[in-house]
C-alpha atoms as a PDB file:
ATOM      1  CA  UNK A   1       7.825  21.614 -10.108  1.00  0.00           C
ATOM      2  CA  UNK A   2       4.847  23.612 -10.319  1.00  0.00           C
ATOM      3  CA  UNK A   3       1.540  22.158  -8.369  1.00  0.00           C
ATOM      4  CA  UNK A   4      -0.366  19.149 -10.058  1.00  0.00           C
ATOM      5  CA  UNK A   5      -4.001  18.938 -10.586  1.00  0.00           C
ATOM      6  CA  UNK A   6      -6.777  16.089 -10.103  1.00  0.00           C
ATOM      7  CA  UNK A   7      -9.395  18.111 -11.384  1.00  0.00           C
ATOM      8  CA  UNK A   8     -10.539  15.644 -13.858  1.00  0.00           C
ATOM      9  CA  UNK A   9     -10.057  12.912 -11.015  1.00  0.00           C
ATOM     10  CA  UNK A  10     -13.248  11.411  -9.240  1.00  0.00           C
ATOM     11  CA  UNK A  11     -11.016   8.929  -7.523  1.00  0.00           C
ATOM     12  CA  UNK A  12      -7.191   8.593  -6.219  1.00  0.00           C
ATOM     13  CA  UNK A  13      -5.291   5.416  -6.132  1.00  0.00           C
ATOM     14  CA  UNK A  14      -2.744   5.831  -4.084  1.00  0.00           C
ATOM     15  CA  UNK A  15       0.604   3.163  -3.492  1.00  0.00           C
ATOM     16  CA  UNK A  16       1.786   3.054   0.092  1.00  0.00           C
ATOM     17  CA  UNK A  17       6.130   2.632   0.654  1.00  0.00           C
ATOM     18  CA  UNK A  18       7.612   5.783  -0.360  1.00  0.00           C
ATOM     19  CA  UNK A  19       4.283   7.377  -1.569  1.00  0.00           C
ATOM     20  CA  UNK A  20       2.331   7.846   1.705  1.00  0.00           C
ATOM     21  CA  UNK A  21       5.032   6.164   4.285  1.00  0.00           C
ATOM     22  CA  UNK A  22       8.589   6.093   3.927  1.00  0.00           C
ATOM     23  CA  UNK A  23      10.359   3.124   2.633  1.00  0.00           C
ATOM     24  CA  UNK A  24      12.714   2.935   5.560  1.00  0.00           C
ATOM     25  CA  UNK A  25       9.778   2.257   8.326  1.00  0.00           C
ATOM     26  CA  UNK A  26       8.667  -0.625   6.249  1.00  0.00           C
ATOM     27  CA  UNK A  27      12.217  -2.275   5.827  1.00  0.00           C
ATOM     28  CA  UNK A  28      13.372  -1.138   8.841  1.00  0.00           C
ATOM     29  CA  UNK A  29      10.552  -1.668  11.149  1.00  0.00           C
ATOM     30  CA  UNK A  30       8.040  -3.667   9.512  1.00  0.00           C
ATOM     31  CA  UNK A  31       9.666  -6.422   7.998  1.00  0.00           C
ATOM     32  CA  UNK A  32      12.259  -7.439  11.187  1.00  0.00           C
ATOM     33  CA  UNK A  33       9.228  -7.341  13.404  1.00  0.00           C
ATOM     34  CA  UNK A  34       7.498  -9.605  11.053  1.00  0.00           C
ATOM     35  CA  UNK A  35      10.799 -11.928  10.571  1.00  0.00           C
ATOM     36  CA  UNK A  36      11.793 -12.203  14.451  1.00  0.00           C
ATOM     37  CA  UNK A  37       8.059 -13.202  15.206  1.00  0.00           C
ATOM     38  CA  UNK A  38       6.890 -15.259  12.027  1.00  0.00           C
ATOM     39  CA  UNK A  39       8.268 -18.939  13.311  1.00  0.00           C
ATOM     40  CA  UNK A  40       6.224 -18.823  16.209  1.00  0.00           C
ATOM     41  CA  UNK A  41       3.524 -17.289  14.886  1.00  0.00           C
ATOM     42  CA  UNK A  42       2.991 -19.696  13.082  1.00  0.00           C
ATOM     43  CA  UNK A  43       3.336 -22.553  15.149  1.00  0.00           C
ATOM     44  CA  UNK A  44       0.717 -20.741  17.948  1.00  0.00           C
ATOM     45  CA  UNK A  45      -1.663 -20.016  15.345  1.00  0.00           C
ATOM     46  CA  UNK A  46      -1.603 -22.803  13.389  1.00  0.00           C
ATOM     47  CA  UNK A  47      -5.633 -22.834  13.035  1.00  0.00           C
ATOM     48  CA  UNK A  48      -5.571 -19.114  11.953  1.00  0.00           C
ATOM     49  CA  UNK A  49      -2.346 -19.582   9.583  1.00  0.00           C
ATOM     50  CA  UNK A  50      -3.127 -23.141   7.911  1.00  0.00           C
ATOM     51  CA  UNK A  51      -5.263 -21.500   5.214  1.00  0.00           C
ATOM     52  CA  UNK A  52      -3.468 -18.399   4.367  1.00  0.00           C
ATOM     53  CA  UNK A  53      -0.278 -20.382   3.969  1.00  0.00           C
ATOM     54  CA  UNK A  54      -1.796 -23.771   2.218  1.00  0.00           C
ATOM     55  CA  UNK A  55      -0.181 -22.835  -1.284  1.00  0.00           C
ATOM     56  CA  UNK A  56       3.436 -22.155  -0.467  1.00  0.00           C
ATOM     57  CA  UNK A  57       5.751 -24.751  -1.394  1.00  0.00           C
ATOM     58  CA  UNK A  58       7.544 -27.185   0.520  1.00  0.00           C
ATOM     59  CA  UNK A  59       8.542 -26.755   4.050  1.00  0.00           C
ATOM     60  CA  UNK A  60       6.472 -23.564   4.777  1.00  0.00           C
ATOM     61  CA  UNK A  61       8.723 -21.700   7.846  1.00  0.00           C
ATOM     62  CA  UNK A  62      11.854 -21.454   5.550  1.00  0.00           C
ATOM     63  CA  UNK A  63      10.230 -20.833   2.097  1.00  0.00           C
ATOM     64  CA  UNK A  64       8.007 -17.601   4.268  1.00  0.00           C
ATOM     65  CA  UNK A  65      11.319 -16.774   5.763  1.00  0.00           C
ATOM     66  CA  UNK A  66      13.605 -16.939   2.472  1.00  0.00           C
ATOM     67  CA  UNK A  67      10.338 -14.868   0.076  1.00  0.00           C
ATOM     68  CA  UNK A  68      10.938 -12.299   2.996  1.00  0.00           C
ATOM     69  CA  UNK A  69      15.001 -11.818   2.514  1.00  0.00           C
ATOM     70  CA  UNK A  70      14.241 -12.077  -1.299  1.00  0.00           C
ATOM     71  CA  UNK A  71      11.287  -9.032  -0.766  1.00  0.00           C
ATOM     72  CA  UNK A  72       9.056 -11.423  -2.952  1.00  0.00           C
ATOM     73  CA  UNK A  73       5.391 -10.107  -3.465  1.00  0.00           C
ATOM     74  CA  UNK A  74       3.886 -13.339  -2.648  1.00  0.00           C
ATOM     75  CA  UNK A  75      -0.010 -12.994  -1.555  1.00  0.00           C
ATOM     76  CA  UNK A  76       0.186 -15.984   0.963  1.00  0.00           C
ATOM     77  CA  UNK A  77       3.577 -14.040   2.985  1.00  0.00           C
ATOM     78  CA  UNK A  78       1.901 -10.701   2.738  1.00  0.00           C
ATOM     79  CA  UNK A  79      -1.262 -11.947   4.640  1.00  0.00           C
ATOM     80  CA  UNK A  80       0.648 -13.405   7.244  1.00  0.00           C
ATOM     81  CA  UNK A  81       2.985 -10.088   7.945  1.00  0.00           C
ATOM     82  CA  UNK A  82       0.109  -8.667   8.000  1.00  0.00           C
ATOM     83  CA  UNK A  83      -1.170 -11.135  11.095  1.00  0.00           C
ATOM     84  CA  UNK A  84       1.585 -10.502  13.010  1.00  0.00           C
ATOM     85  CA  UNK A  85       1.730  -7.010  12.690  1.00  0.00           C
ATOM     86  CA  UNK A  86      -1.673  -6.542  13.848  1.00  0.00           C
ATOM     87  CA  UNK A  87      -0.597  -7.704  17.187  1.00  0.00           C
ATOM     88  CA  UNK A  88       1.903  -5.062  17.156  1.00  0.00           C
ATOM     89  CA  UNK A  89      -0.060  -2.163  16.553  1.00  0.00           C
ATOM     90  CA  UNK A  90      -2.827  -3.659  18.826  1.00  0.00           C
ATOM     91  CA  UNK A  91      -0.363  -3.390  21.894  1.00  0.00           C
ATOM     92  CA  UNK A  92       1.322  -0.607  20.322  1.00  0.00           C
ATOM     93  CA  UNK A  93       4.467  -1.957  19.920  1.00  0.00           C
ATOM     94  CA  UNK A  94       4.256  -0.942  16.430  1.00  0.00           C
ATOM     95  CA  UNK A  95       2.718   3.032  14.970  1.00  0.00           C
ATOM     96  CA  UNK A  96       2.522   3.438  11.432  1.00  0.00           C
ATOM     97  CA  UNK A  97       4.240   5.993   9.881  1.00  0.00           C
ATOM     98  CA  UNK A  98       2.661   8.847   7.428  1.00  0.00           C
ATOM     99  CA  UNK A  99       4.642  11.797   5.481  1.00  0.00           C
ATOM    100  CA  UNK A 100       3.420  14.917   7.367  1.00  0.00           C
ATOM    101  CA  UNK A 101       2.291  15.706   3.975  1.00  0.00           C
ATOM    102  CA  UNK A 102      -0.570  13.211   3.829  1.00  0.00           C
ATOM    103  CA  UNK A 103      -2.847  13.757   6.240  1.00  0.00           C
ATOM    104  CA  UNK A 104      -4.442  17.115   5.402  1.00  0.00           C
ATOM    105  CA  UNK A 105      -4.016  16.401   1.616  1.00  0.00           C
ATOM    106  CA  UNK A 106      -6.307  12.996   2.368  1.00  0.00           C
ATOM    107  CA  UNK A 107      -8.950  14.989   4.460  1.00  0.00           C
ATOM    108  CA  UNK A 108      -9.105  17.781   1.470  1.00  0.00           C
ATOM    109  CA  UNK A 109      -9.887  15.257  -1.228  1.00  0.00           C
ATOM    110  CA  UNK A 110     -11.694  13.312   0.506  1.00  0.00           C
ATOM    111  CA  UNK A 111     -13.932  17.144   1.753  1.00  0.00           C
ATOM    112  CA  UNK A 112     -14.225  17.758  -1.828  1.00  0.00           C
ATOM    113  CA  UNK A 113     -16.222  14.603  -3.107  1.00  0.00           C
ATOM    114  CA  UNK A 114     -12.984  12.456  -4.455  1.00  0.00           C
ATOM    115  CA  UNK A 115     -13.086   8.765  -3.345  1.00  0.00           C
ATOM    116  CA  UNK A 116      -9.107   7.677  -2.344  1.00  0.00           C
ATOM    117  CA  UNK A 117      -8.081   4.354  -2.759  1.00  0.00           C
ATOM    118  CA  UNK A 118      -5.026   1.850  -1.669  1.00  0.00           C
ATOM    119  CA  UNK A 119      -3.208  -0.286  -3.809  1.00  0.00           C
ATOM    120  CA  UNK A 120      -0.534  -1.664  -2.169  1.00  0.00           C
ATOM    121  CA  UNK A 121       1.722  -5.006  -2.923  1.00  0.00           C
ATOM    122  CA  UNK A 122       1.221  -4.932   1.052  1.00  0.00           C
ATOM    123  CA  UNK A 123      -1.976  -7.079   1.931  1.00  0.00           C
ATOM    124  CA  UNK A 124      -5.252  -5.099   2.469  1.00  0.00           C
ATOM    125  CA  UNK A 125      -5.119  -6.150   6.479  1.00  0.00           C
ATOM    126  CA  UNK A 126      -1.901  -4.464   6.650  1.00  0.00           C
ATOM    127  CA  UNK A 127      -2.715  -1.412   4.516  1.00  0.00           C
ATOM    128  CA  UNK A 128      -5.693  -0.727   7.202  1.00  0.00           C
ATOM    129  CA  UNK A 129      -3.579  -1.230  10.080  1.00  0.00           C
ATOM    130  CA  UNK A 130      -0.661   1.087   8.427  1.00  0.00           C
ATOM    131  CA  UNK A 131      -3.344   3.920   8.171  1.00  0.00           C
ATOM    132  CA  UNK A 132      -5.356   2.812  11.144  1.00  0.00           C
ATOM    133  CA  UNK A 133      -2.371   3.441  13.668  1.00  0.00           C
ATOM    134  CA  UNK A 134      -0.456   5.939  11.531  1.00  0.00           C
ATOM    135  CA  UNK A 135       1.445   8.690  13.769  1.00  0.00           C
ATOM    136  CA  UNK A 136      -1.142  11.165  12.693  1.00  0.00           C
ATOM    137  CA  UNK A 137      -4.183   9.019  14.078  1.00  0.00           C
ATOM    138  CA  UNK A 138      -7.012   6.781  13.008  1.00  0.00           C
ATOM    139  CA  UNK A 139      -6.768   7.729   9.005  1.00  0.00           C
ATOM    140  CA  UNK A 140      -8.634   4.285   7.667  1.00  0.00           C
ATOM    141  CA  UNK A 141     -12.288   6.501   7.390  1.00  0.00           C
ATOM    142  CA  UNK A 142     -10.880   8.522   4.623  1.00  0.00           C
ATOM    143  CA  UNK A 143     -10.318   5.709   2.301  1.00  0.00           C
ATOM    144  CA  UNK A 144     -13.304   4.223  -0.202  1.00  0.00           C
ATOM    145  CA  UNK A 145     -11.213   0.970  -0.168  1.00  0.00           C
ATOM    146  CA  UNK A 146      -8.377  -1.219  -0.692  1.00  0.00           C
ATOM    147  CA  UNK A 147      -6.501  -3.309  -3.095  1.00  0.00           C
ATOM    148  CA  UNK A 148      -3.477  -5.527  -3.200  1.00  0.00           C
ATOM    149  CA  UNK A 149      -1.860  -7.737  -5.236  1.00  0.00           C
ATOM    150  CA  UNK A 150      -4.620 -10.221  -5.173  1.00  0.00           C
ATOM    151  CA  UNK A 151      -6.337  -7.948  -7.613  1.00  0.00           C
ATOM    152  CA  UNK A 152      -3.220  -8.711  -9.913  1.00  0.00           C
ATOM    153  CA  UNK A 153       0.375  -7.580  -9.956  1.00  0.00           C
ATOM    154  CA  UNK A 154       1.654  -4.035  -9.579  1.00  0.00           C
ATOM    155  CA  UNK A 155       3.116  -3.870 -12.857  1.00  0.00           C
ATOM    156  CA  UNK A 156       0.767  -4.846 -14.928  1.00  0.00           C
ATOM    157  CA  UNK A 157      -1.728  -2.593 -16.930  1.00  0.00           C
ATOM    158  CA  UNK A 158      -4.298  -5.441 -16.642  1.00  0.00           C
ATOM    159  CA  UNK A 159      -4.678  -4.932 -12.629  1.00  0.00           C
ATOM    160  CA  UNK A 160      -5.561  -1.383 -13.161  1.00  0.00           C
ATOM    161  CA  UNK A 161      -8.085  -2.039 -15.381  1.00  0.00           C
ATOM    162  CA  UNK A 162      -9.415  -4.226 -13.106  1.00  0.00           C
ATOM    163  CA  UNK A 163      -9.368  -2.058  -9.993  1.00  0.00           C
ATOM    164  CA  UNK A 164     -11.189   0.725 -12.197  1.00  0.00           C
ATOM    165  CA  UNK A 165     -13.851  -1.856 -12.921  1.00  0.00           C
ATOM    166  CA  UNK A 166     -13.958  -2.283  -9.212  1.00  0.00           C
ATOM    167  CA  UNK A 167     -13.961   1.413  -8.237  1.00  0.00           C
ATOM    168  CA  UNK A 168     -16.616   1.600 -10.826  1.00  0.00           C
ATOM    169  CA  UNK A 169     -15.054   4.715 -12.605  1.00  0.00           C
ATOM    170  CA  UNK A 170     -13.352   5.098 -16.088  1.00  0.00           C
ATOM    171  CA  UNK A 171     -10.074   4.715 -15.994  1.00  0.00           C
ATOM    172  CA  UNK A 172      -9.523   8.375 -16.848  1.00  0.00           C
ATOM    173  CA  UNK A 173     -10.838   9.789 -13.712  1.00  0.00           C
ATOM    174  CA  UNK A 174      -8.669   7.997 -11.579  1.00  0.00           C
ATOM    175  CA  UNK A 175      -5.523   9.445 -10.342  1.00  0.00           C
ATOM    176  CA  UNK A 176      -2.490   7.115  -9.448  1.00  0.00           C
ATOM    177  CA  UNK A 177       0.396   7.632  -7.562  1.00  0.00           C
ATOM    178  CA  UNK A 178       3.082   5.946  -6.859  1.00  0.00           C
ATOM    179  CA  UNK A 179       7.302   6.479  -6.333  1.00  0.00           C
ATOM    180  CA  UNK A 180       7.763   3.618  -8.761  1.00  0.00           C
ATOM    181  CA  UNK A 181       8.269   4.176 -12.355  1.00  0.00           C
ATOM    182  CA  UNK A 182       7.029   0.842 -13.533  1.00  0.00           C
ATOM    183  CA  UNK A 183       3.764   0.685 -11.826  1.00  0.00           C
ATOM    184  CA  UNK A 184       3.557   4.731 -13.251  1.00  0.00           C
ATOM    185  CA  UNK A 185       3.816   3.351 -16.776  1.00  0.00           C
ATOM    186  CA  UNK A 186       1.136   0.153 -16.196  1.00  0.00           C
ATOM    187  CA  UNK A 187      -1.194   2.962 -15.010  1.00  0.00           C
ATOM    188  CA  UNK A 188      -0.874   4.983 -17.426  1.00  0.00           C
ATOM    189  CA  UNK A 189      -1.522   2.041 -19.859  1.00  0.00           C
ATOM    190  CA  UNK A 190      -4.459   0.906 -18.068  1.00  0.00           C
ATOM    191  CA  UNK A 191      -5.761   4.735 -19.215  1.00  0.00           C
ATOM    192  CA  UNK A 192      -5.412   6.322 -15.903  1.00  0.00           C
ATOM    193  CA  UNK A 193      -3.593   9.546 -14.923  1.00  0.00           C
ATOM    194  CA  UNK A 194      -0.934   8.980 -12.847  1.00  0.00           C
ATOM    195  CA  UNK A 195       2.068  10.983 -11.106  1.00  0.00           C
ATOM    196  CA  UNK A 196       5.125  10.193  -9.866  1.00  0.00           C
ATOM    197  CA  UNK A 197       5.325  10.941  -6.087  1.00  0.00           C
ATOM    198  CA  UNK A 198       9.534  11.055  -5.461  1.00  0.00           C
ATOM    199  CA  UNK A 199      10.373  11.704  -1.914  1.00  0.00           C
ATOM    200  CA  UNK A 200      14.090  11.828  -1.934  1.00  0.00           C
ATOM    201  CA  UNK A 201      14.217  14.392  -5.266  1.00  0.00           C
ATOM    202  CA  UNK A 202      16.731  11.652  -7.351  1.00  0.00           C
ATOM    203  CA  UNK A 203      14.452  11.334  -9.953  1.00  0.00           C
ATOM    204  CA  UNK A 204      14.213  15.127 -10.359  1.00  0.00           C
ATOM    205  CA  UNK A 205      10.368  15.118  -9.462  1.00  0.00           C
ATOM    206  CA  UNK A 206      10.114  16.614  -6.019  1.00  0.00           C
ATOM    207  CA  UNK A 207       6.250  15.992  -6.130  1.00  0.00           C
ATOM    208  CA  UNK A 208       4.918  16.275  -2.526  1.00  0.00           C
ATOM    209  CA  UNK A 209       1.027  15.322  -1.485  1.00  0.00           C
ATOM    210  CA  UNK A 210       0.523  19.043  -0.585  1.00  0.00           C
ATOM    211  CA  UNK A 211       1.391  19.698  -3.955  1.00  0.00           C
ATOM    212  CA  UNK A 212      -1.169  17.954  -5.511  1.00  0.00           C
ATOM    213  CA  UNK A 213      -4.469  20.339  -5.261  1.00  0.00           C
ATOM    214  CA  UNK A 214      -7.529  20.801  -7.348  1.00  0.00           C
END
C-alpha cells in the first residue's frame, strides 16, 4: 500500500492494542498480572478501591474477575487494572510494549505542530502508564491527551463527536486509527478521517506508523 497522508490532520487519535502495542502483551501480560493480583488488591486497598468499584453489581471480587474472562469494557474494571498495574511498572515488574514503528512516527508529528491523542477502551491511568514505561522510554510528553471509554463507547459515532468537541477541532482534521474495523466506521461517521492500522497483513492493509507521513 502506498504511504498515507495526514496533511489535512491538525490532530491524531490514535487506539492502543494492536495499533501502537501488540495485542498479545496486553492479553498475555497485562491482563494475568491484573487477574493473579486483583483479589488482594482489593482487599489491601479497600479505601483506594471502594469508589472506583461502587457500581458493579453484586459480590464485587467475582463479577471484576468474571468481566475480565468475558474481556468486558466495563469503566469501573478498567480503572482498577489500571491500579494494579501501576504498581507493576513502578517496580518494573511490568514495561510497556510499543511497535518499533511508533516512536519516531510520534516525535515527527508531534515536531511538525500535530496534537496526538489516546483513545483507548483501556482507562486513561493505564494508557499513561503503557506509554510512560513503554520499551522505547518515557513517551507520555508527546501526547495532547487522553480518552477512554468514559467519554462513550468505542463503537459509537457519538463518542467521536464528543472527543472532537473536546480536542476542540472539527472532526475533519482529526486523524483516527485504529486495527478495528468497527471503531474505523464510527469514526468515519463521526466525520473524521480515519485508517486502518493492520499489523498482522489479514485484512490486506499492511499500514505501518512509518507509513503514515505528511
Amino acid at each position: 500500500m502506498n504511504a498515507e497522508t495526514i496533511g489535512r490532520a491538525r490532530a491524531v487519535l490514535t487506539d492502543i492494542e494492536g495499533t501502537t502495542s501488540s495485542i498479545a502483551f496486553v492479553t498475555d501480560t497485562l491482563y494475568p498480572y491484573a487477574r493473579a493480583r486483583l483479589a488482594d488488591y482489593v482487599a489491601t486497598h479497600a479505601g483506594d478501591v471502594a469508589p472506583v468499584i461502587a457500581d458493579v453489581p453484586g459480590d464485587k471480587v467475582p463479577t471484576l474477575l468474571r468481566w475480565m474472562d468475558e474481556d468486558a469494557k466495563e469503566t469501573p474494571l478498567k480503572a482498577l487494572q489500571g491500579m494494579i498495574w501501576a504498581e507493576g511498572y513502578a517496580d518494573g515488574s511490568l514495561t510497556g510494549h510499543v511497535y518499533p514503528d511508533v516512536p519516531a512516527a510520534l516525535a515527527r508529528w508531534k515536531a511538525q505542530g500535530i496534537d496526538i491523542y489516546v483513545y483507548s477502551s483501556g482507562s486513561v491511568a493505564a494508557q499513561k502508564l503503557i506509554f510512560g514505561h513503554s520499551c522505547a522510554g518515557d513517551l507520555a510528553p508527546l501526547f495532547s491527551g487522553w480518552f477512554d471509554t468514559s467519554i462513550g463507547p468505542k463503537r459509537e459515532a457519538a463518542s467521536y463527536a464528543r472527543i472532537a468537541g473536546a480536542i476542540g477541532q472539527p472532526a475533519e482534521s482529526i486523524l483516527f486509527l485504529s486495527d478495528a474495523p468497527a471503531e474505523i466506521a464510527a469514526a468515519r461517521a463521526a466525520g473524521m478521517r480515519a485508517i486502518l492500522i493492520d499489523r498482522t497483513g489479514d485484512a490486506g492493509e499492511a499500514v505501518s506508523f512509518d507509513r503514515i507521513a505528511p
